[in-house]
Each structure stands twice: as C-alpha cells, then as structure tokens.
PDB file of N, CA and C in Angstrom:
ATOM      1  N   UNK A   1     -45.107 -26.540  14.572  1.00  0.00           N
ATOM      2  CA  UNK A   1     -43.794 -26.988  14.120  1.00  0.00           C
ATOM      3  C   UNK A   1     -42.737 -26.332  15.025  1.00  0.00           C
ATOM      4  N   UNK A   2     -41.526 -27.471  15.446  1.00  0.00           N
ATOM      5  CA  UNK A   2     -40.968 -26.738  16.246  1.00  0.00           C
ATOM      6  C   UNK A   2     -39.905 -26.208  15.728  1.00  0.00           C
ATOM      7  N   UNK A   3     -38.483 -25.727  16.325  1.00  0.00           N
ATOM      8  CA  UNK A   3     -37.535 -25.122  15.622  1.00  0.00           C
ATOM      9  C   UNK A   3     -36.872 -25.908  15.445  1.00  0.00           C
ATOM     10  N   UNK A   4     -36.893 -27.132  15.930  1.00  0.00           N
ATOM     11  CA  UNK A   4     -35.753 -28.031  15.496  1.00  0.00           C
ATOM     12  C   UNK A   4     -36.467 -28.714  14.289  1.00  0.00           C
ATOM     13  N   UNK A   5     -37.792 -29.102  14.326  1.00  0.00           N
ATOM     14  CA  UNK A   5     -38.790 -29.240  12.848  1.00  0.00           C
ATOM     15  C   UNK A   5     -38.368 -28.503  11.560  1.00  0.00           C
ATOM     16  N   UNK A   6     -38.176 -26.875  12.089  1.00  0.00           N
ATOM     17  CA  UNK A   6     -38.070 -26.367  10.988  1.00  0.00           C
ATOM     18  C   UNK A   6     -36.374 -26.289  10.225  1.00  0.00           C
ATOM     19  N   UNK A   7     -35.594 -26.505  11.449  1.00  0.00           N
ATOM     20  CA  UNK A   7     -34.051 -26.807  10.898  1.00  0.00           C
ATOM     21  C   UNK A   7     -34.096 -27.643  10.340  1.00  0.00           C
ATOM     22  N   UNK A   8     -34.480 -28.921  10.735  1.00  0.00           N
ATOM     23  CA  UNK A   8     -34.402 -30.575   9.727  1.00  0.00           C
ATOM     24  C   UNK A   8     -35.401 -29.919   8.701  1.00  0.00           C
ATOM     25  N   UNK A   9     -36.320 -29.591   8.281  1.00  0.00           N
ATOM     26  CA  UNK A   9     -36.915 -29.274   6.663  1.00  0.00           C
ATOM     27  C   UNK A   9     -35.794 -28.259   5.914  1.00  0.00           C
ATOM     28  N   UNK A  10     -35.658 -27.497   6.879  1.00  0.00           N
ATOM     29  CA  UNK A  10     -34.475 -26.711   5.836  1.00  0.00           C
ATOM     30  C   UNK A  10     -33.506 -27.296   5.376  1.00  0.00           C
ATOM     31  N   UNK A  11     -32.738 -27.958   6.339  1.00  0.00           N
ATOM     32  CA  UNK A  11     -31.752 -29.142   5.521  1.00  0.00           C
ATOM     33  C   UNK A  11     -31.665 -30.007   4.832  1.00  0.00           C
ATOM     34  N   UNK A  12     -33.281 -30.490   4.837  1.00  0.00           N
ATOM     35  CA  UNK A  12     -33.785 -31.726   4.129  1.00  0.00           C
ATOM     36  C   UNK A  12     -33.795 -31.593   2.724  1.00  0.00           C
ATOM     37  N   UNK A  13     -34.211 -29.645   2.460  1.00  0.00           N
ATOM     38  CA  UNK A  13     -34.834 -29.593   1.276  1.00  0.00           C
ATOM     39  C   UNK A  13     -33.577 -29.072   0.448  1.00  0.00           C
ATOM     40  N   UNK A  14     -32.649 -28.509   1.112  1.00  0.00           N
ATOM     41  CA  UNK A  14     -31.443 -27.791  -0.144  1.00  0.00           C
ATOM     42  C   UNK A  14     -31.316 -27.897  -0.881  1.00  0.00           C
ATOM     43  N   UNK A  15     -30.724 -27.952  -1.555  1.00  0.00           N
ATOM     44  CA  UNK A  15     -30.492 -28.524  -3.100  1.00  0.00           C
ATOM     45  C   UNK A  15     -28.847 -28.572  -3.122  1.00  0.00           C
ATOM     46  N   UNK A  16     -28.532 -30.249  -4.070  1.00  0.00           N
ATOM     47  CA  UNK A  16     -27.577 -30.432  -4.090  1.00  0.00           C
ATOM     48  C   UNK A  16     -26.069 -29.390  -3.981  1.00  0.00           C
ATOM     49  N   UNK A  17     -25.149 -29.717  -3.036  1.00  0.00           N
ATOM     50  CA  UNK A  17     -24.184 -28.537  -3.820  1.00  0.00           C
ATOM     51  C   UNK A  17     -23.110 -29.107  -5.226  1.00  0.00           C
ATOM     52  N   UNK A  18     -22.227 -28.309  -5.590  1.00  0.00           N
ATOM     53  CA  UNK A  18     -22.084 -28.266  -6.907  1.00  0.00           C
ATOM     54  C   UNK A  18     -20.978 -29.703  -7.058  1.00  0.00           C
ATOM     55  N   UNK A  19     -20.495 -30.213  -6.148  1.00  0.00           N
ATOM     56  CA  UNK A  19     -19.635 -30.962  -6.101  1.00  0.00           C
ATOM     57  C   UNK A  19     -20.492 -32.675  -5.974  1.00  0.00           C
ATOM     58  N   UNK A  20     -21.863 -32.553  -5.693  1.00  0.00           N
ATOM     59  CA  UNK A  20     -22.656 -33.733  -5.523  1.00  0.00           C
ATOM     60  C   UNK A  20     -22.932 -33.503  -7.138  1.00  0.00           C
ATOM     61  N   UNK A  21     -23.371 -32.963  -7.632  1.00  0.00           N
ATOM     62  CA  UNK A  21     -24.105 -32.839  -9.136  1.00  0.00           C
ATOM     63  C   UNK A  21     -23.119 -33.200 -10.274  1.00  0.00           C
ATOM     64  N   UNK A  22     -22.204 -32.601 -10.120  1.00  0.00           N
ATOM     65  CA  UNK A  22     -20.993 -32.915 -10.812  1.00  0.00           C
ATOM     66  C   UNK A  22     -20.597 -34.357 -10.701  1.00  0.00           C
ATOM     67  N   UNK A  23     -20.534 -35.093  -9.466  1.00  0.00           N
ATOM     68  CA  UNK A  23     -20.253 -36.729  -8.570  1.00  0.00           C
ATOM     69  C   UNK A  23     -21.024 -37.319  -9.424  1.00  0.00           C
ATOM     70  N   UNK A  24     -22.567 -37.228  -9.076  1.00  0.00           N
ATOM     71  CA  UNK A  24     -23.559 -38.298  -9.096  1.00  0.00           C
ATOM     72  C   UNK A  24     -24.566 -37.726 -10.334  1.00  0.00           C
ATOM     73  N   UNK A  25     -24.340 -36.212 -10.532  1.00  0.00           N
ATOM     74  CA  UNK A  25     -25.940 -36.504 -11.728  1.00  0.00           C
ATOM     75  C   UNK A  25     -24.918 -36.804 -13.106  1.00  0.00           C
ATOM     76  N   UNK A  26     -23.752 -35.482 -13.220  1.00  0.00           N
ATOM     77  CA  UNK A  26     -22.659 -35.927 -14.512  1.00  0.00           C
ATOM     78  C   UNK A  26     -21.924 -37.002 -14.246  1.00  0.00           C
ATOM     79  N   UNK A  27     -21.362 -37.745 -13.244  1.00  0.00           N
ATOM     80  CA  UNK A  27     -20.609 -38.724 -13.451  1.00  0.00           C
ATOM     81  C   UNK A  27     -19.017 -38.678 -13.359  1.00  0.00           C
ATOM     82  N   UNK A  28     -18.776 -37.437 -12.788  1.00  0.00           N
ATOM     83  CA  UNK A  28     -17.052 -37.020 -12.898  1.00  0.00           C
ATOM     84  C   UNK A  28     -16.773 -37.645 -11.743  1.00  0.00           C
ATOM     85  N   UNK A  29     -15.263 -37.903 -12.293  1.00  0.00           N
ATOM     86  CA  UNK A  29     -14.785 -38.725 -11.334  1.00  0.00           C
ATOM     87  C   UNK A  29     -14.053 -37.527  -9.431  1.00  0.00           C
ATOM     88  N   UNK A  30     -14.063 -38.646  -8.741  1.00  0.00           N
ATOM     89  CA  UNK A  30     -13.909 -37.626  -7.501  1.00  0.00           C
ATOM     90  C   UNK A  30     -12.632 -36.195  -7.476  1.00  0.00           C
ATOM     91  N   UNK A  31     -11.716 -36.746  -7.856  1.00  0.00           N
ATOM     92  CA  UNK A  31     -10.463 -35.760  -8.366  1.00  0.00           C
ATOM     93  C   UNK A  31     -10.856 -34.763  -9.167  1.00  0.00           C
ATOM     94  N   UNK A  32     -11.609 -35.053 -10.320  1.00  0.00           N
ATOM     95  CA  UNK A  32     -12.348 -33.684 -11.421  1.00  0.00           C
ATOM     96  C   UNK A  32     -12.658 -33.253 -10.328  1.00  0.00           C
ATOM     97  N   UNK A  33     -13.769 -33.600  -9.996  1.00  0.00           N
ATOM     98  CA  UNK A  33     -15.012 -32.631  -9.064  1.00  0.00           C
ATOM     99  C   UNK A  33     -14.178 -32.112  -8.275  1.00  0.00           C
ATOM    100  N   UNK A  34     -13.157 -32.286  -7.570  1.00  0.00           N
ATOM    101  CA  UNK A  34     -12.374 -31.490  -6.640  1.00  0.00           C
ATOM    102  C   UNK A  34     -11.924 -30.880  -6.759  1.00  0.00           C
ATOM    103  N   UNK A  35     -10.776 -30.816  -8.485  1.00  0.00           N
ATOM    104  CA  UNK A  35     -10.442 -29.986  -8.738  1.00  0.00           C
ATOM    105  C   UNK A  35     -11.287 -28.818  -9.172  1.00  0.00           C
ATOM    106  N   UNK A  36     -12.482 -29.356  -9.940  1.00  0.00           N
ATOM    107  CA  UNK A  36     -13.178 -27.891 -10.395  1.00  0.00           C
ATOM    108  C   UNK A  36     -13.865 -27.392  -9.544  1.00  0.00           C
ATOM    109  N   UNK A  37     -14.369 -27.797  -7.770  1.00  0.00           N
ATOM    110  CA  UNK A  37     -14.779 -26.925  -7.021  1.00  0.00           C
ATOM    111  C   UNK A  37     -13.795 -26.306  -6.542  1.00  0.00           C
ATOM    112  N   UNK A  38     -12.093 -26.654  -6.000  1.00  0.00           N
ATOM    113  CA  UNK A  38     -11.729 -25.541  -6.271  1.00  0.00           C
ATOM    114  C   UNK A  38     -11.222 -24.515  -6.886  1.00  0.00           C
ATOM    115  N   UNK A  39     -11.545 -24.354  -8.308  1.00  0.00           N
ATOM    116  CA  UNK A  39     -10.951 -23.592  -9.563  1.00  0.00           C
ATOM    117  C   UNK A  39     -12.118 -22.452  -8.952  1.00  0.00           C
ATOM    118  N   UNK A  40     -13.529 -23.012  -8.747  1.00  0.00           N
ATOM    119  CA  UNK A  40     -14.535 -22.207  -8.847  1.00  0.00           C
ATOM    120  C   UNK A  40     -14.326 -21.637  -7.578  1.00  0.00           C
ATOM    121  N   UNK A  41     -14.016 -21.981  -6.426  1.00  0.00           N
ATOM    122  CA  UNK A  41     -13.870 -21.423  -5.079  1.00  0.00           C
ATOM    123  C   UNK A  41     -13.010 -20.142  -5.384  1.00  0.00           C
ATOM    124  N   UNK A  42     -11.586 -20.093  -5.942  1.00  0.00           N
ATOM    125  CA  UNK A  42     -10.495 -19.502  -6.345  1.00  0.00           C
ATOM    126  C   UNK A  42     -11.263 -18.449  -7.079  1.00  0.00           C
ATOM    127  N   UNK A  43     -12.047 -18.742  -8.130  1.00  0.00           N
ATOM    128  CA  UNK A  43     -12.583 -17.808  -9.325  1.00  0.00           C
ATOM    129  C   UNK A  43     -13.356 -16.638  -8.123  1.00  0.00           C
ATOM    130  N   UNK A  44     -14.131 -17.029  -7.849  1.00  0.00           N
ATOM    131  CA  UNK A  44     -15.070 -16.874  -6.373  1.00  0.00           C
ATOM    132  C   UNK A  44     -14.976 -14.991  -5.878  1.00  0.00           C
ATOM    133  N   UNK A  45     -15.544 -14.266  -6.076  1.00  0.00           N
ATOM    134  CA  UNK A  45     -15.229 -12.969  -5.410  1.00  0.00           C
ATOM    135  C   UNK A  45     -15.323 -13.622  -3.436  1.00  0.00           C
ATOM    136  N   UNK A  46     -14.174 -12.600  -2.904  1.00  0.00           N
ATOM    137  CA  UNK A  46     -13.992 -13.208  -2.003  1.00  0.00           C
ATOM    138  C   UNK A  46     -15.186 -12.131  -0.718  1.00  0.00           C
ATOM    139  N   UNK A  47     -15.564 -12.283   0.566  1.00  0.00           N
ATOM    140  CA  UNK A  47     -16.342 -11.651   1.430  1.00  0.00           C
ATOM    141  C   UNK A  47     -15.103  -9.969   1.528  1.00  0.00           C
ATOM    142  N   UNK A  48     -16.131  -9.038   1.781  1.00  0.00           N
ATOM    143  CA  UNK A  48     -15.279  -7.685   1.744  1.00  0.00           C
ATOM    144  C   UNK A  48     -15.584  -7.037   3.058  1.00  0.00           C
ATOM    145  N   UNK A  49     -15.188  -6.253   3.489  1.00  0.00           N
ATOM    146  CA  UNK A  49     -15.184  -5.259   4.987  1.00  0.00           C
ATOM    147  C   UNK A  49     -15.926  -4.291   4.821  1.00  0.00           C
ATOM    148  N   UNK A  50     -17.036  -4.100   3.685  1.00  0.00           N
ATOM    149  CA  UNK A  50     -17.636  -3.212   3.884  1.00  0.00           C
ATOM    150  C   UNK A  50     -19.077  -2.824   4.548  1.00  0.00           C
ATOM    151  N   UNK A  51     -20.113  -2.752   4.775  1.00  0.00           N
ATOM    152  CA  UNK A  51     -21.286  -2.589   5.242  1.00  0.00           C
ATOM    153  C   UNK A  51     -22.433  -3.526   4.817  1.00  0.00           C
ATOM    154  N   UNK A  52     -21.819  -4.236   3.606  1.00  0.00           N
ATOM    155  CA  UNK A  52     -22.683  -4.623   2.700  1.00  0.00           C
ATOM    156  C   UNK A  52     -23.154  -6.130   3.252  1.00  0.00           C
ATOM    157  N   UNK A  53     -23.908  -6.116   4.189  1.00  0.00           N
ATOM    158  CA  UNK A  53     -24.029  -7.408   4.799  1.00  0.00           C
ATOM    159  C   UNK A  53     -24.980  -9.076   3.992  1.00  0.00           C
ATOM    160  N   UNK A  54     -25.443  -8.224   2.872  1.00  0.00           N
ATOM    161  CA  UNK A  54     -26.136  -9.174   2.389  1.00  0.00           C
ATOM    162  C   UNK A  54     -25.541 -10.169   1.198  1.00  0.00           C
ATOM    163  N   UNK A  55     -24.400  -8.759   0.701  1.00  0.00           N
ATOM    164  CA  UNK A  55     -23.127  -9.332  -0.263  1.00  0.00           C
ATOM    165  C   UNK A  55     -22.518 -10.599   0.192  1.00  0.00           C
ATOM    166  N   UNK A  56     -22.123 -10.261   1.726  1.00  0.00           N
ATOM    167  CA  UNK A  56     -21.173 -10.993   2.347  1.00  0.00           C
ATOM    168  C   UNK A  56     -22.312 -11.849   2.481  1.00  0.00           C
ATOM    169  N   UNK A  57     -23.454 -12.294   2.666  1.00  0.00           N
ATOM    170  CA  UNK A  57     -24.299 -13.139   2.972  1.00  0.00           C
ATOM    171  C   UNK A  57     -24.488 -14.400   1.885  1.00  0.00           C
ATOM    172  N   UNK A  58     -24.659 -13.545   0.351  1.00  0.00           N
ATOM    173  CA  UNK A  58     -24.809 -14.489  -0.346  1.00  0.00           C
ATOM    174  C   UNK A  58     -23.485 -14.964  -0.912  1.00  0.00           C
ATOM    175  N   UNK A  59     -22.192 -14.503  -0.617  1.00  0.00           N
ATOM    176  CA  UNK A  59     -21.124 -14.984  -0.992  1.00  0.00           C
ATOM    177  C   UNK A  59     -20.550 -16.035   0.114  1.00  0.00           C
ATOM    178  N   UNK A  60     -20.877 -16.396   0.955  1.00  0.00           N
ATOM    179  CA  UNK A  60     -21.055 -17.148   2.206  1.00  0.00           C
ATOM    180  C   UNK A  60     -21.820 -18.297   1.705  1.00  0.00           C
ATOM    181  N   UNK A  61     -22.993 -17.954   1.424  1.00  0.00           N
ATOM    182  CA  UNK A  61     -23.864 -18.999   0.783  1.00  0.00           C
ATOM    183  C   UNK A  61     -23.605 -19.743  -0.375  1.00  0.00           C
ATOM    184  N   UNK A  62     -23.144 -18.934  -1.218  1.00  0.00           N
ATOM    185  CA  UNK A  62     -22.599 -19.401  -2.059  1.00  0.00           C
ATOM    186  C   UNK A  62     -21.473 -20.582  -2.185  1.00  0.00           C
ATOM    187  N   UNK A  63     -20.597 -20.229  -1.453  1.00  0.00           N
ATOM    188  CA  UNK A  63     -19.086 -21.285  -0.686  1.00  0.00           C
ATOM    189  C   UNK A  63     -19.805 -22.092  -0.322  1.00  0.00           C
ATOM    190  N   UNK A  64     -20.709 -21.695   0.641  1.00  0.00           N
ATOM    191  CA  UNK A  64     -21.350 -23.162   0.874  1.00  0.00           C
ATOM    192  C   UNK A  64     -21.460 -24.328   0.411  1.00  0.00           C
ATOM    193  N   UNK A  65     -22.279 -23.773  -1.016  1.00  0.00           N
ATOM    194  CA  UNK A  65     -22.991 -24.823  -1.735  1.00  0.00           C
ATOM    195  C   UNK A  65     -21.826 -25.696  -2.502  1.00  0.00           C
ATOM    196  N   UNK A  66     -20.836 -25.017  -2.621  1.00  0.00           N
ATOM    197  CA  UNK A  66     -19.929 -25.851  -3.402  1.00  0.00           C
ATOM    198  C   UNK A  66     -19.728 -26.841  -3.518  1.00  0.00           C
ATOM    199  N   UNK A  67     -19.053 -27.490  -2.089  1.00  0.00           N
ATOM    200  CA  UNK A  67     -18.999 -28.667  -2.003  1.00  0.00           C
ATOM    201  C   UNK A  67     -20.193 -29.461  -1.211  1.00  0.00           C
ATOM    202  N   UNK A  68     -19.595 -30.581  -0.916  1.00  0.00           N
ATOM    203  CA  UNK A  68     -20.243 -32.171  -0.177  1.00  0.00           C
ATOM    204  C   UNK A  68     -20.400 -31.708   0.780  1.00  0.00           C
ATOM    205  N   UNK A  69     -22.008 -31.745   1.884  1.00  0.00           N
ATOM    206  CA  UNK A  69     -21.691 -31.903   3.048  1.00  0.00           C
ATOM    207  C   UNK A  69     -21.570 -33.107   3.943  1.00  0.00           C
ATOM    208  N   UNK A  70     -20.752 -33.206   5.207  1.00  0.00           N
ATOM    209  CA  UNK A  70     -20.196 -34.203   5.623  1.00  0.00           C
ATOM    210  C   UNK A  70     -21.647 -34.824   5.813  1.00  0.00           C
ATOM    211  N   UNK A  71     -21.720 -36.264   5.947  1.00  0.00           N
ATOM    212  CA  UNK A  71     -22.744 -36.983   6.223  1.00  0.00           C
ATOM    213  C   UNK A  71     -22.450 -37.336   7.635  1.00  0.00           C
TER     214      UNK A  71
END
C-alpha cells in the first residue's frame, strides 16, 4: 500500500463532521447547523502556548471535525 493509498483510506473512512450529521442524519436546516457549529466552535477551549503538544493536537482535531469538508 502506498502513501497516497493510505491518505485516500484515511479520508475515506472519517467519520462525519458535526455539521454533516446535524444536515443530513437530523435534518436541520443549513442556517441551524451553522449557527450551532459556531456556538460550539466559540464554546470550544481555544489551542494554548504551552508544551502540551497533544492538547493542541486534539483541539485542532477537534475544529476540524466540526464542520463540512469542501467537496
């Protein structure tokens, strides 16, 4: 498997972010979902300057998932 093999499975497999689930599995309309990803972005502890690289890692990841990614 090559590395570009293993980038397309990683992307393939993600799991929805929170703004698709909200869209398409509940049914909210596009404006809800926007507004409540960003209430939750806002709520959100934000990345910090300290050493803690894995903090900042999964709070990164986290933002991520929020929204839609572009198609």
């Amino acid at each position: 498997m090559t590395d570009l093999d293993k980038l397309l499975e990683n992307i393939n497999n993600r799991p929805p972010s929170l703004w698709n689930i909200m869209r398409h599995q509940l049914g909210f309309s596009i404006d809800m979902c926007d507004e409540i990803v960003d209430a939750v972005e806002e709520w959100m502890p934000k990345e910090h300057d300290t050493n803690s690289y894995e903090y900042n890692k999964c709070v990164r990841i986290l933002r991520e998932r929020l929204w839609d990614e572009p198609e």
